[in-house]
PDB file of N, CA and C in Angstrom:
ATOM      1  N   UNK A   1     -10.359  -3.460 -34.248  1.00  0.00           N
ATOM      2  CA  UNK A   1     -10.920  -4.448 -35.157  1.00  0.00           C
ATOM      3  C   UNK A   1      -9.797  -5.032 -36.018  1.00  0.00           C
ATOM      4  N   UNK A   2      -9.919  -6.082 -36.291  1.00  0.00           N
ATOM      5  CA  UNK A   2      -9.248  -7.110 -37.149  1.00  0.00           C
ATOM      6  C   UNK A   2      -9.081  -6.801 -38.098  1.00  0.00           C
ATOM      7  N   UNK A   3      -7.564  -7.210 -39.162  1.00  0.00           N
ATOM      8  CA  UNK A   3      -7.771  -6.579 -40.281  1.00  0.00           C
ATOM      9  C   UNK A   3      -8.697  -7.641 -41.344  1.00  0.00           C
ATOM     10  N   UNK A   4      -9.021  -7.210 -41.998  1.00  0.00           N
ATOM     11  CA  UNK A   4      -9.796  -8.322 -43.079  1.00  0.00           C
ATOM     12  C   UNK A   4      -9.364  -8.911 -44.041  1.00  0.00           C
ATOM     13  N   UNK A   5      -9.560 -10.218 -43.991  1.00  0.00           N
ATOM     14  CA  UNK A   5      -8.745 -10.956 -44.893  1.00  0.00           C
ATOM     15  C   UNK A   5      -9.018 -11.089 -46.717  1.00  0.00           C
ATOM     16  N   UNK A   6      -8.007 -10.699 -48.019  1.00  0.00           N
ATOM     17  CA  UNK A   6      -8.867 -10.910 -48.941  1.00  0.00           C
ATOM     18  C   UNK A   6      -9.008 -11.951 -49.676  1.00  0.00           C
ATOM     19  N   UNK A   7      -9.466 -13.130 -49.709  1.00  0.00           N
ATOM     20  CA  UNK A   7      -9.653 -13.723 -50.689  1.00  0.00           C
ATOM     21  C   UNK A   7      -8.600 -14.047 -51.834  1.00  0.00           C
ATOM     22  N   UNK A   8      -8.101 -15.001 -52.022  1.00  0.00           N
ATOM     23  CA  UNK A   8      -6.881 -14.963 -52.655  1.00  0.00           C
ATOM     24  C   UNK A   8      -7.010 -14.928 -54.158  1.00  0.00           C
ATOM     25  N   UNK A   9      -8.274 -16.417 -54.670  1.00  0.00           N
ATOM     26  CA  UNK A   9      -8.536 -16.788 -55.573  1.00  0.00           C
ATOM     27  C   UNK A   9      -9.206 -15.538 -56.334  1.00  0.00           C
ATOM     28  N   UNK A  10     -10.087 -15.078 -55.768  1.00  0.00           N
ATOM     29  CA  UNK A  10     -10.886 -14.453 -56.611  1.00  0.00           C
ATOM     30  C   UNK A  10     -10.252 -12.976 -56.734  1.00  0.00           C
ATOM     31  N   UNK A  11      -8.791 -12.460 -55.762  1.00  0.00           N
ATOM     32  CA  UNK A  11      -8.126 -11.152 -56.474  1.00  0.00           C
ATOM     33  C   UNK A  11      -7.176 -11.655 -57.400  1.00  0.00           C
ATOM     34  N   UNK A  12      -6.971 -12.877 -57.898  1.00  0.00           N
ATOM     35  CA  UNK A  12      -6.519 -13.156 -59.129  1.00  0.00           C
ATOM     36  C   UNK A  12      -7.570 -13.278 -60.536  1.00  0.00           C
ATOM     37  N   UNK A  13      -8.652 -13.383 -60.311  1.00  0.00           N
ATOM     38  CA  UNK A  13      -9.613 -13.266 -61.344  1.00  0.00           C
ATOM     39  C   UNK A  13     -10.141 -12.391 -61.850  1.00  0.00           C
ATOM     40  N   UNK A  14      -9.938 -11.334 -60.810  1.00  0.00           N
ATOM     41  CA  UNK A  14     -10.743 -10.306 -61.027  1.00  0.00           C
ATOM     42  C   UNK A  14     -10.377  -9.130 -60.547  1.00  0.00           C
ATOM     43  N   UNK A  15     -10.346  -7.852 -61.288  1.00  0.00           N
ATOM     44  CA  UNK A  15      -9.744  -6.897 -60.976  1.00  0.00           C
ATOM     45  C   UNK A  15     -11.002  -5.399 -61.017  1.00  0.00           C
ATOM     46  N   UNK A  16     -10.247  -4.251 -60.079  1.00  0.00           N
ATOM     47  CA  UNK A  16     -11.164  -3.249 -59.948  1.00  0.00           C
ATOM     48  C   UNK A  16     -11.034  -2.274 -60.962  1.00  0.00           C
ATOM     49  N   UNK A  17     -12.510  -1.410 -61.335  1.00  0.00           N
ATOM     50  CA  UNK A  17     -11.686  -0.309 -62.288  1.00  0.00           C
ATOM     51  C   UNK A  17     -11.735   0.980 -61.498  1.00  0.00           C
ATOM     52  N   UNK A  18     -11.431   1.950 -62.389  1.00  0.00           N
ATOM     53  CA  UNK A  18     -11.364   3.300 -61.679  1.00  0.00           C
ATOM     54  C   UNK A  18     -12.581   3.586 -60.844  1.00  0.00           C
ATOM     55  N   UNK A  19     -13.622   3.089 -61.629  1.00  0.00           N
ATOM     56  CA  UNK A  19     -15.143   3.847 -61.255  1.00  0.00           C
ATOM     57  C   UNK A  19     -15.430   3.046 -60.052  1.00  0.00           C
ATOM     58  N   UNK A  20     -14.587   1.636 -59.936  1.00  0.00           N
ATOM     59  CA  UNK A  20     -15.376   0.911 -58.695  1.00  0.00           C
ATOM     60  C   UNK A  20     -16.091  -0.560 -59.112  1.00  0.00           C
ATOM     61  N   UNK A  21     -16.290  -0.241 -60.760  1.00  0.00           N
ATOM     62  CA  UNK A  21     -17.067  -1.664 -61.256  1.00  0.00           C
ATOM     63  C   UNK A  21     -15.909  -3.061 -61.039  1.00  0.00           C
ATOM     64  N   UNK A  22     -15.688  -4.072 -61.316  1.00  0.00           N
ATOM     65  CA  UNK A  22     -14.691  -5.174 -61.625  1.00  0.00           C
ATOM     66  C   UNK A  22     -15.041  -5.779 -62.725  1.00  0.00           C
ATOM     67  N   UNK A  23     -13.898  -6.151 -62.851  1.00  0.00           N
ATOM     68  CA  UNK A  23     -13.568  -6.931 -64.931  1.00  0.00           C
ATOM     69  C   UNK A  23     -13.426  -8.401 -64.644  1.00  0.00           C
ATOM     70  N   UNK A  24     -13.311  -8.727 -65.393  1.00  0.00           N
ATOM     71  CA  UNK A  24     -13.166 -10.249 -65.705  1.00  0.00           C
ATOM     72  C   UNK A  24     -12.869 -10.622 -67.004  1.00  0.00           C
ATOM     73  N   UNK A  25     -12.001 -11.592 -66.866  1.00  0.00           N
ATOM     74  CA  UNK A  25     -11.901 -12.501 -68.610  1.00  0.00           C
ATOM     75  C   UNK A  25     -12.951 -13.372 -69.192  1.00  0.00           C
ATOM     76  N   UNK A  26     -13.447 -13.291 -70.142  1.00  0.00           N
ATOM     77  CA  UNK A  26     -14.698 -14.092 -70.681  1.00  0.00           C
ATOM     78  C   UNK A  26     -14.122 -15.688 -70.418  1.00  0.00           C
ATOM     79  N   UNK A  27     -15.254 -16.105 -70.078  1.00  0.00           N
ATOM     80  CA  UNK A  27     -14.742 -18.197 -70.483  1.00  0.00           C
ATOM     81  C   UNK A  27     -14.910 -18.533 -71.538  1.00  0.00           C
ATOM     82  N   UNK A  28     -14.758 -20.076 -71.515  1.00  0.00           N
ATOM     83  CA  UNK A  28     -14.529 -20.492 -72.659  1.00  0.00           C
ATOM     84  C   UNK A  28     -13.478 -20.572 -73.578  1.00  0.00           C
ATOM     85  N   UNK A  29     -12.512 -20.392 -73.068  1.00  0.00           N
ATOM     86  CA  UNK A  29     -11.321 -19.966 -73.878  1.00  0.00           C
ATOM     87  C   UNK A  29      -9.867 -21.186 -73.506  1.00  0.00           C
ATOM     88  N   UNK A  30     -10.484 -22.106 -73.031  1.00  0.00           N
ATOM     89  CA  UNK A  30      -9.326 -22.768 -72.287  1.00  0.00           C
ATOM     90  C   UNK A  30      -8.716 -24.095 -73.539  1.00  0.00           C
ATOM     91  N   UNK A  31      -9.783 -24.598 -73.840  1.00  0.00           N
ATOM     92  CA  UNK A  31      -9.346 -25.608 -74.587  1.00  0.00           C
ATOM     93  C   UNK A  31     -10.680 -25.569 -75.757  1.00  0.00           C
ATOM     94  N   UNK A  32     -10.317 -26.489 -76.886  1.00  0.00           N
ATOM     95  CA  UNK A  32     -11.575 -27.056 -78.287  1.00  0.00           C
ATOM     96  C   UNK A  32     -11.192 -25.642 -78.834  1.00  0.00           C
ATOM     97  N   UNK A  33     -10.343 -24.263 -79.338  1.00  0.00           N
ATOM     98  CA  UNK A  33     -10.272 -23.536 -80.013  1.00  0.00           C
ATOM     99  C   UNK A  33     -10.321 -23.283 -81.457  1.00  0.00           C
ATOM    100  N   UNK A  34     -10.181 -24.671 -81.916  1.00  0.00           N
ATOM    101  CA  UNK A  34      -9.705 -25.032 -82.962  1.00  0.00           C
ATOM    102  C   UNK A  34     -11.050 -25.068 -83.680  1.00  0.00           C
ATOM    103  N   UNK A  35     -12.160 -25.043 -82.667  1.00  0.00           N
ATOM    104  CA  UNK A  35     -13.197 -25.740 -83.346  1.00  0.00           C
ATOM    105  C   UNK A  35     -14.367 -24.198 -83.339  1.00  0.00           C
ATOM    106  N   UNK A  36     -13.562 -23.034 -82.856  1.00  0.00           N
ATOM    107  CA  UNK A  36     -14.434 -22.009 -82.701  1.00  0.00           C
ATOM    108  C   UNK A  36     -13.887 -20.761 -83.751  1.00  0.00           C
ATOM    109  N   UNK A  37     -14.426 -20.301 -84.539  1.00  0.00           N
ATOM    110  CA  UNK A  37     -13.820 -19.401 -85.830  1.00  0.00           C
ATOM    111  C   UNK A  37     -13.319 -17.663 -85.281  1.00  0.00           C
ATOM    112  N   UNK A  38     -12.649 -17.219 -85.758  1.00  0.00           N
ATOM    113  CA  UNK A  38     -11.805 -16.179 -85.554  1.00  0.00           C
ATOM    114  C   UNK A  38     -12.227 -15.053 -84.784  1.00  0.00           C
ATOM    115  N   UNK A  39     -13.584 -14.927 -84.855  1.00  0.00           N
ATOM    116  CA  UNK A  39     -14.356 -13.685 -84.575  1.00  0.00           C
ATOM    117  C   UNK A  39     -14.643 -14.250 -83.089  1.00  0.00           C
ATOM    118  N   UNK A  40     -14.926 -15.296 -82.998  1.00  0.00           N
ATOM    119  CA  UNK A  40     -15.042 -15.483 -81.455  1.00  0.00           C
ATOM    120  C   UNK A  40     -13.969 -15.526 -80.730  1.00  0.00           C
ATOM    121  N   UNK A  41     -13.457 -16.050 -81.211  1.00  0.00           N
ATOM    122  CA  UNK A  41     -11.631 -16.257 -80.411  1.00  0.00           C
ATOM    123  C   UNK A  41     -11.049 -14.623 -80.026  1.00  0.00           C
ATOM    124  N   UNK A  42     -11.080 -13.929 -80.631  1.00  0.00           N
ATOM    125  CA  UNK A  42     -11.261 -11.973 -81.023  1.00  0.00           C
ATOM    126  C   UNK A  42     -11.502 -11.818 -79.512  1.00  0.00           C
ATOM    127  N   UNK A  43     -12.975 -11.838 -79.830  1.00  0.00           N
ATOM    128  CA  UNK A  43     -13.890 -11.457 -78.858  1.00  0.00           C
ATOM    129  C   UNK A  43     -13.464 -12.170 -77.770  1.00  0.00           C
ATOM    130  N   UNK A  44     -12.934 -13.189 -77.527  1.00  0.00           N
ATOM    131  CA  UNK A  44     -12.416 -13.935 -75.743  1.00  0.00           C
ATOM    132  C   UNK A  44     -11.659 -13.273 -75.249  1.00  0.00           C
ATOM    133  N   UNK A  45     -10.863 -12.217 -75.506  1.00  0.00           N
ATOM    134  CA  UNK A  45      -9.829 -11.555 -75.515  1.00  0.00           C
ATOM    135  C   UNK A  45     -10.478 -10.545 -74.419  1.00  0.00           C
ATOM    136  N   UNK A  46     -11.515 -10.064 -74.850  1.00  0.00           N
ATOM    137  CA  UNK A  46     -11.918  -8.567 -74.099  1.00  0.00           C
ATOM    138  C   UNK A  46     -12.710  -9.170 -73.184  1.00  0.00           C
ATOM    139  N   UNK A  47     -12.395  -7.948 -71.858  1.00  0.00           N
ATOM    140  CA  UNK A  47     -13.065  -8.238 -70.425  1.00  0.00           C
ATOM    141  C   UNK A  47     -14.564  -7.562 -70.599  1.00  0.00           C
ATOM    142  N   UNK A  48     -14.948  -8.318 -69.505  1.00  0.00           N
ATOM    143  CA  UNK A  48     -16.215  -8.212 -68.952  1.00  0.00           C
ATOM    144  C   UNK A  48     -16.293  -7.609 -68.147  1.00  0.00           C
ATOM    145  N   UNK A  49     -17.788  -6.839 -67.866  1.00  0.00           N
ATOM    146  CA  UNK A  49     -18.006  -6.241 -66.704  1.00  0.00           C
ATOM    147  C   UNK A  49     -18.899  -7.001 -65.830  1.00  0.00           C
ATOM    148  N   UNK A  50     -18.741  -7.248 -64.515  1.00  0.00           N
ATOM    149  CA  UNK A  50     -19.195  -8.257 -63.830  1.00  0.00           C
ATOM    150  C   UNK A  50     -20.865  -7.825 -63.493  1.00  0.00           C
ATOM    151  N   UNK A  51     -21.683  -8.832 -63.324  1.00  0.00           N
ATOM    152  CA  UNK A  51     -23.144  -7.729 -62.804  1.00  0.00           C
ATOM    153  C   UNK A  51     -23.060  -7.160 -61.649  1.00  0.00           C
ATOM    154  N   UNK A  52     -24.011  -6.581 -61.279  1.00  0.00           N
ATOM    155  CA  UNK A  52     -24.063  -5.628 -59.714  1.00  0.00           C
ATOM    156  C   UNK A  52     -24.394  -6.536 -58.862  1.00  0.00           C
ATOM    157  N   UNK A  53     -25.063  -7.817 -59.226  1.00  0.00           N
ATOM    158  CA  UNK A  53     -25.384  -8.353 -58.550  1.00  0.00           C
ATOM    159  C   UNK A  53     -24.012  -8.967 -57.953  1.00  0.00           C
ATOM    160  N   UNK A  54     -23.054  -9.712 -58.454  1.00  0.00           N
ATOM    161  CA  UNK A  54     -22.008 -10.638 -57.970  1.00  0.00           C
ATOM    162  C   UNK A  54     -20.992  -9.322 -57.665  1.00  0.00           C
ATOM    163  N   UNK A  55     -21.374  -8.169 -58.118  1.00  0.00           N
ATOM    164  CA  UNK A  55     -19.796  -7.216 -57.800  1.00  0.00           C
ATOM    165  C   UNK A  55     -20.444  -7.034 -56.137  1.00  0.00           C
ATOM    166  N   UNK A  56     -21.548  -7.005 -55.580  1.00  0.00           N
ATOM    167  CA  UNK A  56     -21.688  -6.959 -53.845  1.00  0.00           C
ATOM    168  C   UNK A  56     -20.842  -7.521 -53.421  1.00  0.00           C
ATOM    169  N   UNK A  57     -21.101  -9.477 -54.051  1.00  0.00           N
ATOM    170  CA  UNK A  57     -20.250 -10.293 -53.431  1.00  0.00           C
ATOM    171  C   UNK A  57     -18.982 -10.192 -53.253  1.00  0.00           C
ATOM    172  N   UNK A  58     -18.144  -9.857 -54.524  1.00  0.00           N
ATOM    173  CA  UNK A  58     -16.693  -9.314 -55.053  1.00  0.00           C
ATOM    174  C   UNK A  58     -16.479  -7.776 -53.953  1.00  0.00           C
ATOM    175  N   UNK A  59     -17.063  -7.544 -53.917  1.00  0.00           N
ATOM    176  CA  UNK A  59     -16.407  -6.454 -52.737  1.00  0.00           C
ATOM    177  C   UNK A  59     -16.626  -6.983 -51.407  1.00  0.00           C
ATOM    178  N   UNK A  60     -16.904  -7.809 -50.579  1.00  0.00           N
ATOM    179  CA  UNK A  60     -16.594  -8.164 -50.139  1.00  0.00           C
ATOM    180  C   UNK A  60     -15.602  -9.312 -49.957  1.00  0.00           C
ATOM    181  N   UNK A  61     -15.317 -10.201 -50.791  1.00  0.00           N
ATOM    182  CA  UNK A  61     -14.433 -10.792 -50.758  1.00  0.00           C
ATOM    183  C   UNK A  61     -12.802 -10.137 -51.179  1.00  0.00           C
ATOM    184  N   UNK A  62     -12.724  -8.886 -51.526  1.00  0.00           N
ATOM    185  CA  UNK A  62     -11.721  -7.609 -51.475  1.00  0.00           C
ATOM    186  C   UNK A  62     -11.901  -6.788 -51.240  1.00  0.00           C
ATOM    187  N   UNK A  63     -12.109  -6.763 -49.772  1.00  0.00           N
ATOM    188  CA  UNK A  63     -12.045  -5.830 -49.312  1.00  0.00           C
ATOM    189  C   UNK A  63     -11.155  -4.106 -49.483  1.00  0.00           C
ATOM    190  N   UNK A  64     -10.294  -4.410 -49.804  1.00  0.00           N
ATOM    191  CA  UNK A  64      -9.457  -3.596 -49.967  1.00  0.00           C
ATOM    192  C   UNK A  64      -8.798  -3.251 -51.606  1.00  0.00           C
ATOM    193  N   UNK A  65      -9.927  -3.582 -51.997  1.00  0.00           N
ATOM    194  CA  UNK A  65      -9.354  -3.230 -54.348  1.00  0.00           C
ATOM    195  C   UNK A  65     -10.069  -2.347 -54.196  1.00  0.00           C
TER     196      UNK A  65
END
């Protein structure tokens, strides 16, 4: 069998943790900052845990994280 290919885009977005779940960076954070107060800007900082639902998808598209 073939080896499987992973997905390029989305093993730059998103990474695995120990347990198996995947993280992500919150949005919103790209541009208009100026216009959002300190505590949110804070909070853009820390990752997310992706749902179970889209981490199916995410394991298959990395196969190998």
């Amino acid at each position: 069998m073939p080896k499987l290919k992973t997905n390029k885009s989305v093993s730059k977005r998103f990474k695995k943790t120990a347990s198996g779940l995947f993280k992500r960076n919150k949005t919103r954070r790209r541009h208009l900052m100026i216009s959002k107060n300190t505590k949110q800007k804070r909070q853009f900082r820390k990752k997310v845990i992706v749902k179970q639902q889209d981490a199916k998808r995410l394991s298959r598209l990395m196969p190998y994280a």
